[in-house]
PDB file of N, CA and C in Angstrom:
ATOM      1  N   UNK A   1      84.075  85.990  96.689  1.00  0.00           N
ATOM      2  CA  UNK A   1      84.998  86.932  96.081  1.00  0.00           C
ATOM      3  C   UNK A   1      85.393  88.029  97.073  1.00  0.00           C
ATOM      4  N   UNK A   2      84.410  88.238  97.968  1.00  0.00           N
ATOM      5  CA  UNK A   2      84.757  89.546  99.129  1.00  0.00           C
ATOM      6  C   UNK A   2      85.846  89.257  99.567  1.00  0.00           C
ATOM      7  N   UNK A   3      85.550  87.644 100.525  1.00  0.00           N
ATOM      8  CA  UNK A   3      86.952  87.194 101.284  1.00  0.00           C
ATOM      9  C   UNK A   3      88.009  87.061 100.683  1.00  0.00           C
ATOM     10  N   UNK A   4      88.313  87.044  99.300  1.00  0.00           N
ATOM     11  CA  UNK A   4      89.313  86.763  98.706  1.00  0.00           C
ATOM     12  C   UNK A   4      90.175  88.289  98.562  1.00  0.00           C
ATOM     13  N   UNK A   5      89.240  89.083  98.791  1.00  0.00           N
ATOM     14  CA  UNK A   5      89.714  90.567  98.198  1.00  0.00           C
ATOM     15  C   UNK A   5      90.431  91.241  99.780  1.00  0.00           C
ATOM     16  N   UNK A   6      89.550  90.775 100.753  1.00  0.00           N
ATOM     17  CA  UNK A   6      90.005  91.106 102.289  1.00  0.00           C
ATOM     18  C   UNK A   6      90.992  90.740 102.490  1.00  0.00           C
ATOM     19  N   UNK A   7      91.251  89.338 101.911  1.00  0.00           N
ATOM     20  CA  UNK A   7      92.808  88.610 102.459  1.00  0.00           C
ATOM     21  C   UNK A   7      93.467  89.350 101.728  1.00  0.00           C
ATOM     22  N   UNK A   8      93.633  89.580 100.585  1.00  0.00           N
ATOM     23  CA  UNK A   8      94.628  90.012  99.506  1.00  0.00           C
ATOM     24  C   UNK A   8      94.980  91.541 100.374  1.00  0.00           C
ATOM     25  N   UNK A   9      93.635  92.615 100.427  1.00  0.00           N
ATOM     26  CA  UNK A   9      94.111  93.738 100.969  1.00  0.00           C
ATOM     27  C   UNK A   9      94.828  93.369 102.281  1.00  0.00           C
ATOM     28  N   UNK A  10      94.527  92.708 103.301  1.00  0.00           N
ATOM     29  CA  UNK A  10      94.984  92.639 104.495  1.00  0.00           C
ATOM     30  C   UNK A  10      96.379  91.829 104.347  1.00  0.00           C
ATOM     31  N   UNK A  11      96.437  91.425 103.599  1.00  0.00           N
ATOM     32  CA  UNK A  11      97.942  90.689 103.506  1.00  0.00           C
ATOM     33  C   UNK A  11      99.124  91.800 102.855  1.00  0.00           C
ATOM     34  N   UNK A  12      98.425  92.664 101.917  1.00  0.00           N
ATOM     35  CA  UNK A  12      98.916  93.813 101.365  1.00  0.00           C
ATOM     36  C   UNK A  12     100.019  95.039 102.465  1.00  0.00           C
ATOM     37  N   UNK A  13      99.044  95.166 102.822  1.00  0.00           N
ATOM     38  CA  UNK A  13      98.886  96.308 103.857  1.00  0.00           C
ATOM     39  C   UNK A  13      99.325  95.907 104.937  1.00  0.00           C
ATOM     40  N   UNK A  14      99.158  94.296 105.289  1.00  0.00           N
ATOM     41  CA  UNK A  14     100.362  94.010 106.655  1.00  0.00           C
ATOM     42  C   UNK A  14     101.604  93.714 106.616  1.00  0.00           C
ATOM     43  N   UNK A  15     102.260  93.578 105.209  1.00  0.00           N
ATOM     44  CA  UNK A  15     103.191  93.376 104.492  1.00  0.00           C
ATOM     45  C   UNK A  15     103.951  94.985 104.494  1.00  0.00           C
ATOM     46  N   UNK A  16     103.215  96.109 104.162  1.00  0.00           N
ATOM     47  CA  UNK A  16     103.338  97.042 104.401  1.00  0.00           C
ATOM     48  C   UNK A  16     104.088  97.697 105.389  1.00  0.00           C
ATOM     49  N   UNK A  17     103.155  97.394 106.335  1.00  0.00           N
ATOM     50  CA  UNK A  17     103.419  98.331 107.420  1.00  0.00           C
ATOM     51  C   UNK A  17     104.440  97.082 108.353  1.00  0.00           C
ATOM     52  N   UNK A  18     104.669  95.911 108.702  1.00  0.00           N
ATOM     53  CA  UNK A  18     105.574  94.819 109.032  1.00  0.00           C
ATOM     54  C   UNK A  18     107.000  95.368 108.542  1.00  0.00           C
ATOM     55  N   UNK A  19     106.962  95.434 107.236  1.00  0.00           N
ATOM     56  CA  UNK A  19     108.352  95.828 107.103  1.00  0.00           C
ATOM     57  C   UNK A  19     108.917  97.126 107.912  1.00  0.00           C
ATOM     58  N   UNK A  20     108.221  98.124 107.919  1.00  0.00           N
ATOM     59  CA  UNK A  20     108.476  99.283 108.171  1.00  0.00           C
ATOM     60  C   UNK A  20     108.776  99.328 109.706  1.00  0.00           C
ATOM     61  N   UNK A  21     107.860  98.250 110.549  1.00  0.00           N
ATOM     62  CA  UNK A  21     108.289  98.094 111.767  1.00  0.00           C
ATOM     63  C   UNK A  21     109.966  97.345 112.177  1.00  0.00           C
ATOM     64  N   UNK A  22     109.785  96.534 111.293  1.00  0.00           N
ATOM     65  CA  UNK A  22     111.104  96.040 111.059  1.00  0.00           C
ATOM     66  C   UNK A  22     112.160  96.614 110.830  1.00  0.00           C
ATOM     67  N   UNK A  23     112.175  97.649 110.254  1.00  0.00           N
ATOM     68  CA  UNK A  23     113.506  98.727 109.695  1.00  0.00           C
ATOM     69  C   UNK A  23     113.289  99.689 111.498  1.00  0.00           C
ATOM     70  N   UNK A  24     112.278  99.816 111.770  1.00  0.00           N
ATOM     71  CA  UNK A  24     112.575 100.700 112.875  1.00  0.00           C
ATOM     72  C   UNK A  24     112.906  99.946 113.976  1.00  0.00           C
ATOM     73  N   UNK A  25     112.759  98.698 114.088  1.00  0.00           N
ATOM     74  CA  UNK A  25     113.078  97.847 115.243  1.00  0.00           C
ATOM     75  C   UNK A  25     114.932  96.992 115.094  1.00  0.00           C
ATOM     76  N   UNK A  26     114.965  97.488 113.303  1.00  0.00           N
ATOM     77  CA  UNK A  26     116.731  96.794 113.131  1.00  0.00           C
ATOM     78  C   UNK A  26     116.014  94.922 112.828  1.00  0.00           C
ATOM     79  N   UNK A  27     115.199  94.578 112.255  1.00  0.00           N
ATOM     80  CA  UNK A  27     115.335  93.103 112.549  1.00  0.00           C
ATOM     81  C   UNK A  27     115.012  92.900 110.708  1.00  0.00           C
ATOM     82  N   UNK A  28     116.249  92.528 110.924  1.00  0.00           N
ATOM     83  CA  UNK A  28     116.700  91.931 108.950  1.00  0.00           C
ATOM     84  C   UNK A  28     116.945  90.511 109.160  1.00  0.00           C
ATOM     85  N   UNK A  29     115.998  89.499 109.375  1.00  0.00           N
ATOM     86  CA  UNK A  29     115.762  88.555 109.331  1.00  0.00           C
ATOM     87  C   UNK A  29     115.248  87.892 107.942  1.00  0.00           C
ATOM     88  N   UNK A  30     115.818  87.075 107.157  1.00  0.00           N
ATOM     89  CA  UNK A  30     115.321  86.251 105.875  1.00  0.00           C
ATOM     90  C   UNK A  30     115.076  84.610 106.150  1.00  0.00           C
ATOM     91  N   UNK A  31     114.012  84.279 106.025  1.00  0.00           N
ATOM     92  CA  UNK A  31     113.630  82.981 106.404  1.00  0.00           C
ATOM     93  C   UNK A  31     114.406  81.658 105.736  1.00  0.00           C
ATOM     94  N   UNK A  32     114.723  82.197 104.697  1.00  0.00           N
ATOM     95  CA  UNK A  32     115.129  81.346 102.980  1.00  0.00           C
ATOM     96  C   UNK A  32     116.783  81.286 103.314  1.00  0.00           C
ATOM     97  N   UNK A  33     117.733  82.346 103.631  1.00  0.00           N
ATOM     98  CA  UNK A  33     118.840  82.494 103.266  1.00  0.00           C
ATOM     99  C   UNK A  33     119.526  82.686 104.501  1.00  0.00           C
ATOM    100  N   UNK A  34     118.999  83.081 106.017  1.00  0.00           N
ATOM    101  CA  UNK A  34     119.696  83.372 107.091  1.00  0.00           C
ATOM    102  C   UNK A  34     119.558  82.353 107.545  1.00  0.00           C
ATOM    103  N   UNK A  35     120.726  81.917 108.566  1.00  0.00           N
ATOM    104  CA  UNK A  35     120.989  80.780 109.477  1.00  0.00           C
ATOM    105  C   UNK A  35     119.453  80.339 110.327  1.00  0.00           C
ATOM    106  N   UNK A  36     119.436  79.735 110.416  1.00  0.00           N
ATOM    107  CA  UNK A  36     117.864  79.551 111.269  1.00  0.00           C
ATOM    108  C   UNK A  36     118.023  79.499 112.632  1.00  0.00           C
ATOM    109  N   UNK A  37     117.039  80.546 113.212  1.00  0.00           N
ATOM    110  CA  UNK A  37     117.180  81.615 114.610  1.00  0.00           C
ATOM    111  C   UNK A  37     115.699  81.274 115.337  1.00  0.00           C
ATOM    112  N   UNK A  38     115.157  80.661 115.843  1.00  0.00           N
ATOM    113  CA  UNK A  38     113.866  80.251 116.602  1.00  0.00           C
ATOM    114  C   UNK A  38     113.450  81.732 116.759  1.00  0.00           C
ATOM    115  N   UNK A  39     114.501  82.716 117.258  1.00  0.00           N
ATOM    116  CA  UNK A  39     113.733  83.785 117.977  1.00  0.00           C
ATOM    117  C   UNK A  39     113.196  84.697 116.973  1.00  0.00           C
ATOM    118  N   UNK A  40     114.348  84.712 116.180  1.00  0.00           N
ATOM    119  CA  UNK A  40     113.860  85.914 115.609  1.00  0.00           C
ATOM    120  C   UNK A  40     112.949  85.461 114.267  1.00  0.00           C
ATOM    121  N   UNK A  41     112.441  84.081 114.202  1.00  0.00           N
ATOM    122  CA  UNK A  41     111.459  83.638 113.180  1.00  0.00           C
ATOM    123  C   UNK A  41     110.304  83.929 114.128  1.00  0.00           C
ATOM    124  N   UNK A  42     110.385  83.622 115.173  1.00  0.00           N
ATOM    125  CA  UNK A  42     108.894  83.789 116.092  1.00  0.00           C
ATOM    126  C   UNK A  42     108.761  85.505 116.023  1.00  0.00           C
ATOM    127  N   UNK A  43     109.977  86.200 116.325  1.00  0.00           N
ATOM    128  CA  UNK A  43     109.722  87.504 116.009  1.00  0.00           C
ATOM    129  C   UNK A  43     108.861  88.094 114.793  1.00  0.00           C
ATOM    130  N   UNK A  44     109.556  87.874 114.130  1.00  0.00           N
ATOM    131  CA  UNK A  44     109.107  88.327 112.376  1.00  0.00           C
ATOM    132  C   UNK A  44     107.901  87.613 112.289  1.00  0.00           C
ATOM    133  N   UNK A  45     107.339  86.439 112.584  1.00  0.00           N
ATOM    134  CA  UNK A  45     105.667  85.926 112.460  1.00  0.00           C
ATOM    135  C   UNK A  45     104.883  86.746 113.097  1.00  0.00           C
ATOM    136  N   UNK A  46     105.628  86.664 114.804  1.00  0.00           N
ATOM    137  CA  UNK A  46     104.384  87.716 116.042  1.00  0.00           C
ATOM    138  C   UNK A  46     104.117  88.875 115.423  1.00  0.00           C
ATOM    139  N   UNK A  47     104.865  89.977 114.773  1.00  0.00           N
ATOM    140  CA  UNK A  47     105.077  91.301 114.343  1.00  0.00           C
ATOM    141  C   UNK A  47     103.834  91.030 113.122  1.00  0.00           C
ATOM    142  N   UNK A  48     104.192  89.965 112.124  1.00  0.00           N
ATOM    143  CA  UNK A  48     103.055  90.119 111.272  1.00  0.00           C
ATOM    144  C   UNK A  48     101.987  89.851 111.442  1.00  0.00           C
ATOM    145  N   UNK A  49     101.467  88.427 112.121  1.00  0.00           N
ATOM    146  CA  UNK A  49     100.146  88.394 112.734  1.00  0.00           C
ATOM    147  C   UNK A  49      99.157  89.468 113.298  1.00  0.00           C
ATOM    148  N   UNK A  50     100.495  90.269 114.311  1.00  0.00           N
ATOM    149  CA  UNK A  50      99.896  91.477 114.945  1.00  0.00           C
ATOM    150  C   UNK A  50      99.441  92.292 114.162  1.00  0.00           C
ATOM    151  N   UNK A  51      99.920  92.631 113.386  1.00  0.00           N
ATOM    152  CA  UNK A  51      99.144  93.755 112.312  1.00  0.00           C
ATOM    153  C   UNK A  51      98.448  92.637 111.474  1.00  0.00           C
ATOM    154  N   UNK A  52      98.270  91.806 110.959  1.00  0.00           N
ATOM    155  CA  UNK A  52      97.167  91.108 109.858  1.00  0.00           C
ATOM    156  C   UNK A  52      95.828  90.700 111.089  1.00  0.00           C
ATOM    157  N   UNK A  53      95.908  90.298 111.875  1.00  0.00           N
ATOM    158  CA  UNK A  53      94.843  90.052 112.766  1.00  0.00           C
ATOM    159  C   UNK A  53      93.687  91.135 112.416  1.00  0.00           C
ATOM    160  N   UNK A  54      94.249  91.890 113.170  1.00  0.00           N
ATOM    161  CA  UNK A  54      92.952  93.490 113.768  1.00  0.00           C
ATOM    162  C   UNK A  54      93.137  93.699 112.545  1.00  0.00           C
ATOM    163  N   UNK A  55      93.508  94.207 111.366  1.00  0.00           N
ATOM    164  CA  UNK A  55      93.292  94.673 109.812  1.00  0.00           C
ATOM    165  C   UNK A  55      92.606  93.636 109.431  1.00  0.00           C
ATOM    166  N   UNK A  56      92.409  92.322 109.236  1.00  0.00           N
ATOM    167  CA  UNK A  56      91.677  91.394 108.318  1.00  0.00           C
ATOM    168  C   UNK A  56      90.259  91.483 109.246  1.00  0.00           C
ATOM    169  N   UNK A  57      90.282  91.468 110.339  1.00  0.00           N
ATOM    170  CA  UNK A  57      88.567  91.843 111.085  1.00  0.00           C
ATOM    171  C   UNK A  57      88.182  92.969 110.789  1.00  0.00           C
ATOM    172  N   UNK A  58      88.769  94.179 110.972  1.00  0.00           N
ATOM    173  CA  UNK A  58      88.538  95.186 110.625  1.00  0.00           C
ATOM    174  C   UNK A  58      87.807  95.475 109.020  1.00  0.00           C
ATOM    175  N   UNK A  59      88.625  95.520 108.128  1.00  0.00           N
ATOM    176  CA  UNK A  59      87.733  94.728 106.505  1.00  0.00           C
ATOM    177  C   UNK A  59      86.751  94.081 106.926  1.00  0.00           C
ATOM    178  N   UNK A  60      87.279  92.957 106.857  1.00  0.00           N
ATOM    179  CA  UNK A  60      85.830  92.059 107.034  1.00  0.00           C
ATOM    180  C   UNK A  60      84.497  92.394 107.328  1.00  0.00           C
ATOM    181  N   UNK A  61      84.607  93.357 108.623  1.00  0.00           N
ATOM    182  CA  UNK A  61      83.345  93.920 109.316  1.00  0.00           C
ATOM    183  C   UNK A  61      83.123  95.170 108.372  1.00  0.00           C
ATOM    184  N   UNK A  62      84.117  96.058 107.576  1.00  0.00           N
ATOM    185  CA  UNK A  62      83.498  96.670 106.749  1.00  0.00           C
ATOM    186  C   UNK A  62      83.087  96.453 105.785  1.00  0.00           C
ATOM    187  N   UNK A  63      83.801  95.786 104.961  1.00  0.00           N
ATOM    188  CA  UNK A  63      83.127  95.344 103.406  1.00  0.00           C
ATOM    189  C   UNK A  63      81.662  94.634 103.584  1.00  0.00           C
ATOM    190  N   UNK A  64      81.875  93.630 105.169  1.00  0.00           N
ATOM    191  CA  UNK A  64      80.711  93.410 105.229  1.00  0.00           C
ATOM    192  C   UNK A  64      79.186  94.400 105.383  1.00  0.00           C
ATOM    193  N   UNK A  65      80.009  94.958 105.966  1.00  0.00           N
ATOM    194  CA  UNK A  65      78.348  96.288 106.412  1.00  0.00           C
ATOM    195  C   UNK A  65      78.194  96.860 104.648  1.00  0.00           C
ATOM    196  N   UNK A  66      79.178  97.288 104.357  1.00  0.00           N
ATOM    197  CA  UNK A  66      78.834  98.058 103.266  1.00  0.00           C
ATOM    198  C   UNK A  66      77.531  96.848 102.342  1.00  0.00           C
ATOM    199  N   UNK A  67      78.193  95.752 102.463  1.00  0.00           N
ATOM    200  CA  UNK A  67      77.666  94.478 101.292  1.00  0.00           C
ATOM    201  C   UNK A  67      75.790  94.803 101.964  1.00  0.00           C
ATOM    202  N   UNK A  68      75.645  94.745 102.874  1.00  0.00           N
ATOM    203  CA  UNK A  68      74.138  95.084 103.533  1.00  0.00           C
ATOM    204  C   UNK A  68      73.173  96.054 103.069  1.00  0.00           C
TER     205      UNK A  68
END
């Protein structure tokens, strides 16, 4: 149930802050409805990974200590 709660927050919160990079970087990319662009799909993934990576370890290693 922990890991389930880590992903959820970390998916939350990189969802979050992704967009916000996005409005400051100009990249209005829609996966579903815009022409399909290699770059700027690799863009919009790299940008989110980058922030869900270090946030989902980050949790992890805390909820874990706390669970101790």
């Amino acid at each position: 149930m922990k890991e389930l709660i880590i992903i959820f927050i970390s998916l939350f919160i990189s969802e979050i802050v992704s967009d916000w990079i996005h409005s400051l970087v100009g990249l209005d990319y829609n996966w579903f409805t815009d022409k399909f662009d290699l770059l700027l799909l690799l863009a919009d993934f790299s940008i989110f990974l980058v922030i869900y990576v270090p946030i989902y370890l980050i949790l992890k290693r805390l909820i874990n200590r706390k669970g101790n």
